[in-house]
PDB file of N, CA and C in Angstrom:
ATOM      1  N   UNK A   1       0.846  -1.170   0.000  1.00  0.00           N
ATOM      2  CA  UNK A   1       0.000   0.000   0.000  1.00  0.00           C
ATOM      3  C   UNK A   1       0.896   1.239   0.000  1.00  0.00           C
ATOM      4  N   UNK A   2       0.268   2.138  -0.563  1.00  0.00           N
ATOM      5  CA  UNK A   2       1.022   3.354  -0.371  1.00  0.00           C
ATOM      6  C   UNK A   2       0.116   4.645  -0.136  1.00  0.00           C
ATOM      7  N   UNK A   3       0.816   5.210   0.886  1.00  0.00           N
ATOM      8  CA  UNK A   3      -0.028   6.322   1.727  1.00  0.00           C
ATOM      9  C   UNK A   3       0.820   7.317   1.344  1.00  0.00           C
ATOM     10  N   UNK A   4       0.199   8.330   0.541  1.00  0.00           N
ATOM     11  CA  UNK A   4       0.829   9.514   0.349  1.00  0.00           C
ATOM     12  C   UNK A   4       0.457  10.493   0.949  1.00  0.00           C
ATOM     13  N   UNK A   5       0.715  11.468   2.024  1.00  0.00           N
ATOM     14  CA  UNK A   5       0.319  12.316   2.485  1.00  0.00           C
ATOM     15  C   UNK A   5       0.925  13.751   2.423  1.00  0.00           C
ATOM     16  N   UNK A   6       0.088  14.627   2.225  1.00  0.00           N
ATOM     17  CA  UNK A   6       0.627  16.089   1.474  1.00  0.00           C
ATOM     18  C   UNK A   6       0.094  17.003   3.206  1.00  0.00           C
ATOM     19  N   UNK A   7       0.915  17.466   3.773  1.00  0.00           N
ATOM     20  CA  UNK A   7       1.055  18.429   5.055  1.00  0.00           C
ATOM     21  C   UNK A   7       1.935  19.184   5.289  1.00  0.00           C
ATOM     22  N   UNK A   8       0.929  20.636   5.940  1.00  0.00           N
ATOM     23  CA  UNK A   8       1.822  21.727   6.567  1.00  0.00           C
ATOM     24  C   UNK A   8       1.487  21.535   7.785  1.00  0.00           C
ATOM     25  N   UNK A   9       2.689  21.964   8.701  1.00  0.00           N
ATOM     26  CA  UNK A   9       2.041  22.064  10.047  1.00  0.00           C
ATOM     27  C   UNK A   9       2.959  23.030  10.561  1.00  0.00           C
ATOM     28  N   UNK A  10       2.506  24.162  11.336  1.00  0.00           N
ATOM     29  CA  UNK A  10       3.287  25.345  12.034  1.00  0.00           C
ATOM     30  C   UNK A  10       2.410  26.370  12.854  1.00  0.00           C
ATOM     31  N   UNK A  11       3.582  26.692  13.921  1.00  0.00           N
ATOM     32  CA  UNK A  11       2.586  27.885  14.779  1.00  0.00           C
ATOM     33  C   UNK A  11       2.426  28.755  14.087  1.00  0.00           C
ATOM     34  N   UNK A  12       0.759  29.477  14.815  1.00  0.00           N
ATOM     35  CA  UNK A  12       0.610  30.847  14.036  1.00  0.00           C
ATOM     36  C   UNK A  12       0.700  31.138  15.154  1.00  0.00           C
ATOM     37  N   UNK A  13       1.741  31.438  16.422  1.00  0.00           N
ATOM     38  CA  UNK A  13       1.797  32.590  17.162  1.00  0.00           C
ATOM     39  C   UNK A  13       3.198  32.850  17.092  1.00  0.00           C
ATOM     40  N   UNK A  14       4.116  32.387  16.728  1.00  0.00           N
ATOM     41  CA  UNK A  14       5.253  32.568  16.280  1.00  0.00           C
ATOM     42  C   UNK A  14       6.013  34.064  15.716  1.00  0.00           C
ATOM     43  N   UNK A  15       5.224  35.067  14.578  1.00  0.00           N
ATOM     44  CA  UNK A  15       5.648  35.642  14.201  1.00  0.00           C
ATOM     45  C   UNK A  15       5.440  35.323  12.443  1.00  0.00           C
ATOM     46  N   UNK A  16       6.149  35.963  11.815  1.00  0.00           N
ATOM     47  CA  UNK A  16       5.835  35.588  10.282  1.00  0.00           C
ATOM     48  C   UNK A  16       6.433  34.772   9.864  1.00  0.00           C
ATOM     49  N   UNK A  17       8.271  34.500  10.569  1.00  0.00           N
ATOM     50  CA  UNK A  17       9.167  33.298   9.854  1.00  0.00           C
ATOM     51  C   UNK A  17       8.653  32.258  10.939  1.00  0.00           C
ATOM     52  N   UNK A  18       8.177  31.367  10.262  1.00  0.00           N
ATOM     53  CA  UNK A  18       7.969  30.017  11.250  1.00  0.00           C
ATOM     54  C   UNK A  18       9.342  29.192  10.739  1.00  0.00           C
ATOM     55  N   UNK A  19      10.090  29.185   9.894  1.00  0.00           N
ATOM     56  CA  UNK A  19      11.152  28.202   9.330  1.00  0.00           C
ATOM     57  C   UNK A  19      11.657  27.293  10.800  1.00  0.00           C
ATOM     58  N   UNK A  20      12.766  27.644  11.932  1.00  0.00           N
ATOM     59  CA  UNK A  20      12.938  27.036  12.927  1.00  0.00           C
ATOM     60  C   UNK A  20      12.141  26.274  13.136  1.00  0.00           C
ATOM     61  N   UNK A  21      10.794  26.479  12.954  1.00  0.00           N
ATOM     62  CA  UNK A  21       9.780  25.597  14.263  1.00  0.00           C
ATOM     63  C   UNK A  21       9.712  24.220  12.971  1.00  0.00           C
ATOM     64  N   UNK A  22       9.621  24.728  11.693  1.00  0.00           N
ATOM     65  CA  UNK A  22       9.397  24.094  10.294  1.00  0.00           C
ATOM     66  C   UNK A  22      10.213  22.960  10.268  1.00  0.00           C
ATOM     67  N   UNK A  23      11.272  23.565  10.488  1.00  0.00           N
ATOM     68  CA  UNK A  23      12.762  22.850  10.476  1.00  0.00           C
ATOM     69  C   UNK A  23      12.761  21.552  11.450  1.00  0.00           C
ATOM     70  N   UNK A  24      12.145  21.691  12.643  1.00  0.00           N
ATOM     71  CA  UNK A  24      11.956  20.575  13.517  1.00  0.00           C
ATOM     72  C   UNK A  24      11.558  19.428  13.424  1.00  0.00           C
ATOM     73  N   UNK A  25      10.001  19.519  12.462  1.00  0.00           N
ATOM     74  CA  UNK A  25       9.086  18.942  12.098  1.00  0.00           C
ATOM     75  C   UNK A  25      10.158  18.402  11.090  1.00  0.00           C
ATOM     76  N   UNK A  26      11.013  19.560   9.567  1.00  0.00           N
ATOM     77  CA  UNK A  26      11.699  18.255   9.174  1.00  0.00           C
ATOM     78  C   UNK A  26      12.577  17.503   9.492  1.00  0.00           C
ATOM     79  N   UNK A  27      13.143  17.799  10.248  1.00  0.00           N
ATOM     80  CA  UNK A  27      14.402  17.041  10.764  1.00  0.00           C
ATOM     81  C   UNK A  27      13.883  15.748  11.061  1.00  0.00           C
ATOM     82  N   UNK A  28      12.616  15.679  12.475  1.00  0.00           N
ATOM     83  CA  UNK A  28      11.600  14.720  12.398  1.00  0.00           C
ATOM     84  C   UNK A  28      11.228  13.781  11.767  1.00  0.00           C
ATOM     85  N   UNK A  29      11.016  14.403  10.334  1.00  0.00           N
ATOM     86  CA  UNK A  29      10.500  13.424   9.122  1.00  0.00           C
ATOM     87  C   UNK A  29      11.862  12.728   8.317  1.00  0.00           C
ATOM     88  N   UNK A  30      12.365  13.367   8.728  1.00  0.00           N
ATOM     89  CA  UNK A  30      13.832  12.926   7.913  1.00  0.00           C
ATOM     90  C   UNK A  30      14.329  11.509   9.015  1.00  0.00           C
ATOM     91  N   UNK A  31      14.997  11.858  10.192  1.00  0.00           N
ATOM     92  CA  UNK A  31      15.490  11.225  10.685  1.00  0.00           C
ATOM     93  C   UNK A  31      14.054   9.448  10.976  1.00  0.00           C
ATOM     94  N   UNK A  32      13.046   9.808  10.550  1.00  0.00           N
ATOM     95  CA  UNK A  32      11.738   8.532  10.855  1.00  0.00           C
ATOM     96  C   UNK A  32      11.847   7.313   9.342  1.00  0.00           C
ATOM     97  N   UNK A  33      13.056   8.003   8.754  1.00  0.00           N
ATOM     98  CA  UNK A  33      13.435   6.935   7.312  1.00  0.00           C
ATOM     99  C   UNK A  33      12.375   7.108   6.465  1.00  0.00           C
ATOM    100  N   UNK A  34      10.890   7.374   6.540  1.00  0.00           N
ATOM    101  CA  UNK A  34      10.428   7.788   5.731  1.00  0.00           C
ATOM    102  C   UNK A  34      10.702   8.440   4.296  1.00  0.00           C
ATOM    103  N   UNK A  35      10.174   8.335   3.105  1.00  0.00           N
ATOM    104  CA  UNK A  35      10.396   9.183   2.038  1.00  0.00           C
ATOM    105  C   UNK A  35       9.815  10.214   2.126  1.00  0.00           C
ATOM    106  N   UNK A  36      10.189  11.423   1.611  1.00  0.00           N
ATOM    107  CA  UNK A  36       9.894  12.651   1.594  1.00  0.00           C
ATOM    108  C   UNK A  36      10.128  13.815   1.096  1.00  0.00           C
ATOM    109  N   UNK A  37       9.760  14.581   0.113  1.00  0.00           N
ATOM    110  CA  UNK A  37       9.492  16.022  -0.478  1.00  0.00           C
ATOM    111  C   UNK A  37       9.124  17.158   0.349  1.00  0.00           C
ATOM    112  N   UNK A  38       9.928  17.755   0.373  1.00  0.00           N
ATOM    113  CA  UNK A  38       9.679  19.299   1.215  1.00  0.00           C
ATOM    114  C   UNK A  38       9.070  20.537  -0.024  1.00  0.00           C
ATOM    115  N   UNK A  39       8.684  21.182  -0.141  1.00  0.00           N
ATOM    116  CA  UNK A  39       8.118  21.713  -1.154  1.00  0.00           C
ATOM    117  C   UNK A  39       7.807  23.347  -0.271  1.00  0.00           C
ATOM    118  N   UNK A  40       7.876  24.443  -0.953  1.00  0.00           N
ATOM    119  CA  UNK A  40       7.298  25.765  -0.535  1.00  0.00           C
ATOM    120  C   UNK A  40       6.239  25.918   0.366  1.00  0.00           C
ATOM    121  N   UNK A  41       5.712  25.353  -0.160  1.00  0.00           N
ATOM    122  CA  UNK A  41       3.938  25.727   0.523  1.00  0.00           C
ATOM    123  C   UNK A  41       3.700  23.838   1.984  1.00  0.00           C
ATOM    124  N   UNK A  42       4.338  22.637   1.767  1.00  0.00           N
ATOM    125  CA  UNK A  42       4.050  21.422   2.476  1.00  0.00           C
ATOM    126  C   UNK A  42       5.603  20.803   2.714  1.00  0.00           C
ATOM    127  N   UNK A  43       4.721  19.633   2.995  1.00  0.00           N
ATOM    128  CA  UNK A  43       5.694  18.325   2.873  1.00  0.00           C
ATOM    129  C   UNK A  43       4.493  17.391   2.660  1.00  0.00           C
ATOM    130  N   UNK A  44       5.284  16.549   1.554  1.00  0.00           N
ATOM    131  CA  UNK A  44       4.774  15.059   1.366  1.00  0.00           C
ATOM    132  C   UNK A  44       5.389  13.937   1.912  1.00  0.00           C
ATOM    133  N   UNK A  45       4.925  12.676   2.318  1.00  0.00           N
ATOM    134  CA  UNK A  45       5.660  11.876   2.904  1.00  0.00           C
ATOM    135  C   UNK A  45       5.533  10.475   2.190  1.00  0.00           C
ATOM    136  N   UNK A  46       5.765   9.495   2.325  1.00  0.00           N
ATOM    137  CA  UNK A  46       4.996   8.213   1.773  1.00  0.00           C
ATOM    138  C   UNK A  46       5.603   7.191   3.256  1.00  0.00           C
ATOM    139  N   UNK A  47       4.478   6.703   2.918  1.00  0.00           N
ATOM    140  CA  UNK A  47       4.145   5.501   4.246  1.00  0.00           C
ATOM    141  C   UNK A  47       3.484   4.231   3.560  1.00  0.00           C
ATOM    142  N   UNK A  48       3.388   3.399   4.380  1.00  0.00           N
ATOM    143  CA  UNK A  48       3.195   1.650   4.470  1.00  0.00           C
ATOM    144  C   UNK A  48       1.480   2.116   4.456  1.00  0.00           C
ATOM    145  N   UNK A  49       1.348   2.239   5.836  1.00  0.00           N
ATOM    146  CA  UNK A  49      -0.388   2.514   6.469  1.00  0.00           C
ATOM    147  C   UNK A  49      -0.652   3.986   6.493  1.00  0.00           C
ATOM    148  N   UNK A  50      -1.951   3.988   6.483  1.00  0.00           N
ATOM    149  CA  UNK A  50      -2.577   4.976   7.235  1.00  0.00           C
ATOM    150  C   UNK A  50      -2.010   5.760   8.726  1.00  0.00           C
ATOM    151  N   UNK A  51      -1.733   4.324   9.178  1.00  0.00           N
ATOM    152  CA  UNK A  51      -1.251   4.634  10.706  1.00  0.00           C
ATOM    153  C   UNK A  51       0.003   5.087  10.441  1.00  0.00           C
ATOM    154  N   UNK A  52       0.776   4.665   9.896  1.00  0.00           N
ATOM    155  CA  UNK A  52       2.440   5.325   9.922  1.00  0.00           C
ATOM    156  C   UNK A  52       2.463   6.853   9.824  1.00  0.00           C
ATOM    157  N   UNK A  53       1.532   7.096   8.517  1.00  0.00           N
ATOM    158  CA  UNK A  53       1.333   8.738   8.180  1.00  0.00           C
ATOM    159  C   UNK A  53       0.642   9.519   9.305  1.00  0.00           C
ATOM    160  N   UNK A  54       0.016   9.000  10.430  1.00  0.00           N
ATOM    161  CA  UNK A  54      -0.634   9.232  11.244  1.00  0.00           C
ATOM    162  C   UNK A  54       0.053   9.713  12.291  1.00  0.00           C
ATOM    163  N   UNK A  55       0.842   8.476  12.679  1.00  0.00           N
ATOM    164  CA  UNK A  55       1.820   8.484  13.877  1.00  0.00           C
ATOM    165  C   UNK A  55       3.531   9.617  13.492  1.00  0.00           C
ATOM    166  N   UNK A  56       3.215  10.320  12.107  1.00  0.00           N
ATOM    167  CA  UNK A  56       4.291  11.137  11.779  1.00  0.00           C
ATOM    168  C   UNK A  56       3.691  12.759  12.064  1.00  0.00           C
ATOM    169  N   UNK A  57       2.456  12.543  11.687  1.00  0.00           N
ATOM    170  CA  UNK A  57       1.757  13.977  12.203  1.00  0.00           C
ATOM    171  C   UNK A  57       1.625  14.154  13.856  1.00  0.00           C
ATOM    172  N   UNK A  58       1.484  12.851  14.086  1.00  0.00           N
ATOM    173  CA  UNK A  58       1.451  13.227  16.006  1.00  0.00           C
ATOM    174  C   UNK A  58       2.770  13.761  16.512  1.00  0.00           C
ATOM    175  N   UNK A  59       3.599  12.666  15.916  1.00  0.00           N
ATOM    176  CA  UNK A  59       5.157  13.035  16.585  1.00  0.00           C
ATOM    177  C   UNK A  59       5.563  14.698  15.679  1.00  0.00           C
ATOM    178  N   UNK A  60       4.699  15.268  14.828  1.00  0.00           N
ATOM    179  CA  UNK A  60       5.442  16.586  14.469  1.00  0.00           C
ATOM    180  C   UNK A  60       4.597  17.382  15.231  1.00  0.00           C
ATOM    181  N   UNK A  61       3.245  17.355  15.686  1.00  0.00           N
ATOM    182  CA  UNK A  61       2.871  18.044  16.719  1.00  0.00           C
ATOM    183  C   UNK A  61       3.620  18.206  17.902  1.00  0.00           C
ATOM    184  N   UNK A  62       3.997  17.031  18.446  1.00  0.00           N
ATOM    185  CA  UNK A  62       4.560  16.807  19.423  1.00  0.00           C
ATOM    186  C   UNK A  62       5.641  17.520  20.102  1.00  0.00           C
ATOM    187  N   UNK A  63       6.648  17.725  18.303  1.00  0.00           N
ATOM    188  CA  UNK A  63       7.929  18.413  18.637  1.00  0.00           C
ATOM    189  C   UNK A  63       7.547  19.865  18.755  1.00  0.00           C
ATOM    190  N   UNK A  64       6.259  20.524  18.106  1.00  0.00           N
ATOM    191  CA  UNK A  64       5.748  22.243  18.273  1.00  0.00           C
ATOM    192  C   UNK A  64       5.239  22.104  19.411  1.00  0.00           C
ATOM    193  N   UNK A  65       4.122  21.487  20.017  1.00  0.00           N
ATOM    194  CA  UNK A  65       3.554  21.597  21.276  1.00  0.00           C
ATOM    195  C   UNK A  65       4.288  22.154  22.459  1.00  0.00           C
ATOM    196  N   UNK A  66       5.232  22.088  23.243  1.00  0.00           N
ATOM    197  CA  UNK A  66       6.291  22.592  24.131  1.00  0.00           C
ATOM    198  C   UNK A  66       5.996  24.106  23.573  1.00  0.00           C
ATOM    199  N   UNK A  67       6.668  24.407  22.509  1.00  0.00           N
ATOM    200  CA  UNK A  67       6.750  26.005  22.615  1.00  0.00           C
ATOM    201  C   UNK A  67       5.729  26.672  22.021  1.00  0.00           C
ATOM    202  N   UNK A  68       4.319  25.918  21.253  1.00  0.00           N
ATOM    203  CA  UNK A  68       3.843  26.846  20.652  1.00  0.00           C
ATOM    204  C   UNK A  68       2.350  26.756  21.350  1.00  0.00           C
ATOM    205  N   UNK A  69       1.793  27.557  21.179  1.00  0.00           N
ATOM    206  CA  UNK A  69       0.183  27.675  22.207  1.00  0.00           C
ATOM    207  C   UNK A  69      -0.925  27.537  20.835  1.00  0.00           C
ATOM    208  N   UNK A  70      -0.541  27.798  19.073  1.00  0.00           N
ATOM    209  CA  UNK A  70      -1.424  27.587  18.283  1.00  0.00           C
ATOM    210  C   UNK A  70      -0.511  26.786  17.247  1.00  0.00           C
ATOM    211  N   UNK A  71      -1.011  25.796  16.871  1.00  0.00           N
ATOM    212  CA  UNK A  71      -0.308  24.788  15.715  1.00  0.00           C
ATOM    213  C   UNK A  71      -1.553  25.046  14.394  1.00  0.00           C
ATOM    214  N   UNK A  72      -1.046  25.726  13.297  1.00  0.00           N
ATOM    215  CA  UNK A  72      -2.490  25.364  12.053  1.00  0.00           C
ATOM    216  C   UNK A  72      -1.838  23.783  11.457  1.00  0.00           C
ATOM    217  N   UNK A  73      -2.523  22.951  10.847  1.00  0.00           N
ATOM    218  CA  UNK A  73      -2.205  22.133   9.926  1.00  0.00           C
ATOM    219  C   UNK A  73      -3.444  21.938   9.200  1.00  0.00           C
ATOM    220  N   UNK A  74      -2.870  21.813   7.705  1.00  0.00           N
ATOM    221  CA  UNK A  74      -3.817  20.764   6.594  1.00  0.00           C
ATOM    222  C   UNK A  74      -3.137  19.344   6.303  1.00  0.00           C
ATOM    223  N   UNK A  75      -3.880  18.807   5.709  1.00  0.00           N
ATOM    224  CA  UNK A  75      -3.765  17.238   5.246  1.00  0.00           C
ATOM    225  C   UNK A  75      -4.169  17.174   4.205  1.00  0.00           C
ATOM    226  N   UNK A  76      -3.653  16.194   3.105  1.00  0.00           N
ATOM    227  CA  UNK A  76      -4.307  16.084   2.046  1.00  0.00           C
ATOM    228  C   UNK A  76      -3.834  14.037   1.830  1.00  0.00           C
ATOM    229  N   UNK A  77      -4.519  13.759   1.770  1.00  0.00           N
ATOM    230  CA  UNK A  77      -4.176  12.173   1.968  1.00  0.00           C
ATOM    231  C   UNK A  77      -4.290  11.700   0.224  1.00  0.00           C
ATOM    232  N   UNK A  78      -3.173  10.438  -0.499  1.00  0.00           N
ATOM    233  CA  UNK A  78      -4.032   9.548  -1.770  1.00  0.00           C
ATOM    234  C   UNK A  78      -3.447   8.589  -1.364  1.00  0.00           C
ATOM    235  N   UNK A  79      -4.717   7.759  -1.362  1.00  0.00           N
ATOM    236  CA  UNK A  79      -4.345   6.026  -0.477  1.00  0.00           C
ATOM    237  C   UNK A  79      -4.718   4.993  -1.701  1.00  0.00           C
ATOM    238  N   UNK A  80      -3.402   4.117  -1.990  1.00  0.00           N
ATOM    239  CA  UNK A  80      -3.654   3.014  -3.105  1.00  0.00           C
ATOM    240  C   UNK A  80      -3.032   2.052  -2.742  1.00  0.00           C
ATOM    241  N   UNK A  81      -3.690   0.659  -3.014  1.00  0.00           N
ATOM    242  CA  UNK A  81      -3.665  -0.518  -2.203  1.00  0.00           C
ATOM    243  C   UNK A  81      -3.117  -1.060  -3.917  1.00  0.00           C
ATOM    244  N   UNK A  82      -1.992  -1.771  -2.963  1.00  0.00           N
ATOM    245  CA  UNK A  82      -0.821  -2.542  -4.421  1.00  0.00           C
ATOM    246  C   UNK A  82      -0.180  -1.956  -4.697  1.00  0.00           C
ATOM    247  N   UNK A  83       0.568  -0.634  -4.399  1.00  0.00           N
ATOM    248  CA  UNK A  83       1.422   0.166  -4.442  1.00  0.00           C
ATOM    249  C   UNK A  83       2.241   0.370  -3.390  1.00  0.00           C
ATOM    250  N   UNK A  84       3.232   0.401  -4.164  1.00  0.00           N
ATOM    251  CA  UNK A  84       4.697   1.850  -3.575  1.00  0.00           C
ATOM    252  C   UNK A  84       5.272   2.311  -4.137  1.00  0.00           C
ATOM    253  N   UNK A  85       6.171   3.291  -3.553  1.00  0.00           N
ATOM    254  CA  UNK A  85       7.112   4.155  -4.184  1.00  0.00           C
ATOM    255  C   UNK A  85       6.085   5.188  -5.332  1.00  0.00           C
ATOM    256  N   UNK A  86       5.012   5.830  -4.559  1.00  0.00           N
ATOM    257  CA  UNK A  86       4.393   6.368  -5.805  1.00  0.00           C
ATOM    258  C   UNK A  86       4.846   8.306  -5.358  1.00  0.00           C
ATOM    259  N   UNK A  87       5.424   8.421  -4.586  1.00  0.00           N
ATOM    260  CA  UNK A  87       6.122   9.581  -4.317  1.00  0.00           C
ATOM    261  C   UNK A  87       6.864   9.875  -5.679  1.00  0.00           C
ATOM    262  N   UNK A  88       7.688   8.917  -6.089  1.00  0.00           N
ATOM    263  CA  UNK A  88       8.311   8.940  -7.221  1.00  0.00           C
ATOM    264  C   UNK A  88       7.686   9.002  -8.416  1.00  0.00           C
ATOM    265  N   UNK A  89       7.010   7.986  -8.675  1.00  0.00           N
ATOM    266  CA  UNK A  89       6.475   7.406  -9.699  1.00  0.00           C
ATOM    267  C   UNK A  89       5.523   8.208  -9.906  1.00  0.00           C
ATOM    268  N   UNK A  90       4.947   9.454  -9.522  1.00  0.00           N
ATOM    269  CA  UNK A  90       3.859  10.116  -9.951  1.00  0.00           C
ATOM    270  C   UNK A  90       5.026  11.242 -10.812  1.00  0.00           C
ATOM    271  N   UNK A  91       5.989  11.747 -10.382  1.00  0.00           N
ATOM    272  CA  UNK A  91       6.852  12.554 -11.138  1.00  0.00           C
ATOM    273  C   UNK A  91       7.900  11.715 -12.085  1.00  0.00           C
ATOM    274  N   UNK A  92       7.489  10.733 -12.283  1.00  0.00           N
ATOM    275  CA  UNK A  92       8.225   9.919 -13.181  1.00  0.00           C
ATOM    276  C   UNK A  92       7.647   9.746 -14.323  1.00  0.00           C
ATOM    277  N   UNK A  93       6.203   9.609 -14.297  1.00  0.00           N
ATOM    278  CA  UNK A  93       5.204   9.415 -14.783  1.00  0.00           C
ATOM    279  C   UNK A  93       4.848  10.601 -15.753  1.00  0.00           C
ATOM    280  N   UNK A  94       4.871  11.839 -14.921  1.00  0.00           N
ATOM    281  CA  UNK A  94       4.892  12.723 -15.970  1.00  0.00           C
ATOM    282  C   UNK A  94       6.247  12.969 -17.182  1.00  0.00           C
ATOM    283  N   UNK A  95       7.320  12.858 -16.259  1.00  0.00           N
ATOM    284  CA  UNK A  95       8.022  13.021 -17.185  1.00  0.00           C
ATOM    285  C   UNK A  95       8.646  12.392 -18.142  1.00  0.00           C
ATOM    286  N   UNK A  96       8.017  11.331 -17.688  1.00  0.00           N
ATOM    287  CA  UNK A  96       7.658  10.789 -19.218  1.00  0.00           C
ATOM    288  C   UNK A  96       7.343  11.059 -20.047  1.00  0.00           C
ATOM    289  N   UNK A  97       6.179  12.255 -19.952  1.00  0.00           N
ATOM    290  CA  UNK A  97       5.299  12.700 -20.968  1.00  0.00           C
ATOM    291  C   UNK A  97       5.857  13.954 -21.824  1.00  0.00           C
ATOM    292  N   UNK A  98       6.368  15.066 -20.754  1.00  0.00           N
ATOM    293  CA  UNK A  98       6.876  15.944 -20.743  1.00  0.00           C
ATOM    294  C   UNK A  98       8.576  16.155 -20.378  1.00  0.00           C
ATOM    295  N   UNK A  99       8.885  15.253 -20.170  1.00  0.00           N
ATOM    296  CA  UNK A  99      10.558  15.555 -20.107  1.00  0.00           C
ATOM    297  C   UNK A  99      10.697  15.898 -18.392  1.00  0.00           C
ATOM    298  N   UNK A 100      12.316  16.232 -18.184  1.00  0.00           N
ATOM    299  CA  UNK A 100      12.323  16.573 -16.829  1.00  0.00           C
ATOM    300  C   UNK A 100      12.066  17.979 -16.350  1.00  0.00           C
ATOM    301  N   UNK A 101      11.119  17.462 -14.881  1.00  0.00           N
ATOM    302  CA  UNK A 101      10.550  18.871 -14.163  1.00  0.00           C
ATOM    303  C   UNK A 101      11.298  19.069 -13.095  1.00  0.00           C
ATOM    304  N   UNK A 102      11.006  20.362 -12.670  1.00  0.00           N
ATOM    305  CA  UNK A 102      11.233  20.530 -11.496  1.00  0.00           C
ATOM    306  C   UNK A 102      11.368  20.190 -10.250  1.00  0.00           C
ATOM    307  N   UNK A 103      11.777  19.198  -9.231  1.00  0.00           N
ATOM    308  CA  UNK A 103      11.830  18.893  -7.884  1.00  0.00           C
ATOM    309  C   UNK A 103      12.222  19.638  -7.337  1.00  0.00           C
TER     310      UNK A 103
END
């Protein structure tokens, strides 16, 4: 299975640069072996389960909670059963079509 999950998560009482608090969360996602895309606006991750992608949003709350009193996050979940590695394979896929893009 492959769980792709597209998330921001950061204080809004922070100030305007949240990057530090950002930075935590990736370090987080990085060091959990997970795959992962950092991108302007999110992060994407890819996971086994539901639960893995689950238990990566708790533990990035986890690391803001201590210093921050408001956390915003979105989620954007695509869940496909018989798959992996589609982190890749969705930008592979295009460029196939179109040649190489941007990462």
């Amino acid at each position: 299975m492959s769980v792709l999950l597209e998330f921001a998560m950061f204080p809004t009482d922070k100030g305007e640069s949240v990057s530090p608090y950002v930075s935590k969360v990736i370090k987080l996602i990085r060091e959990s072996g997970v795959s992962y895309q950092l991108t302007p606006m999110g992060t994407i991750i890819e996971t086994d389960t539901v639960a893995d992608a689950l238990a990566i949003i708790q533990q990035s709350y986890d690391v803001l909670e201590p210093d921050c009193d408001r956390v915003y996050s979105s989620l954007k979940f695509d869940i496909r059963k018989g798959k992996s590695g589609c982190l890749k394979q969705k930008i592979a896929s295009v460029e196939n079509i179109i040649g190489k893009v941007n990462t």
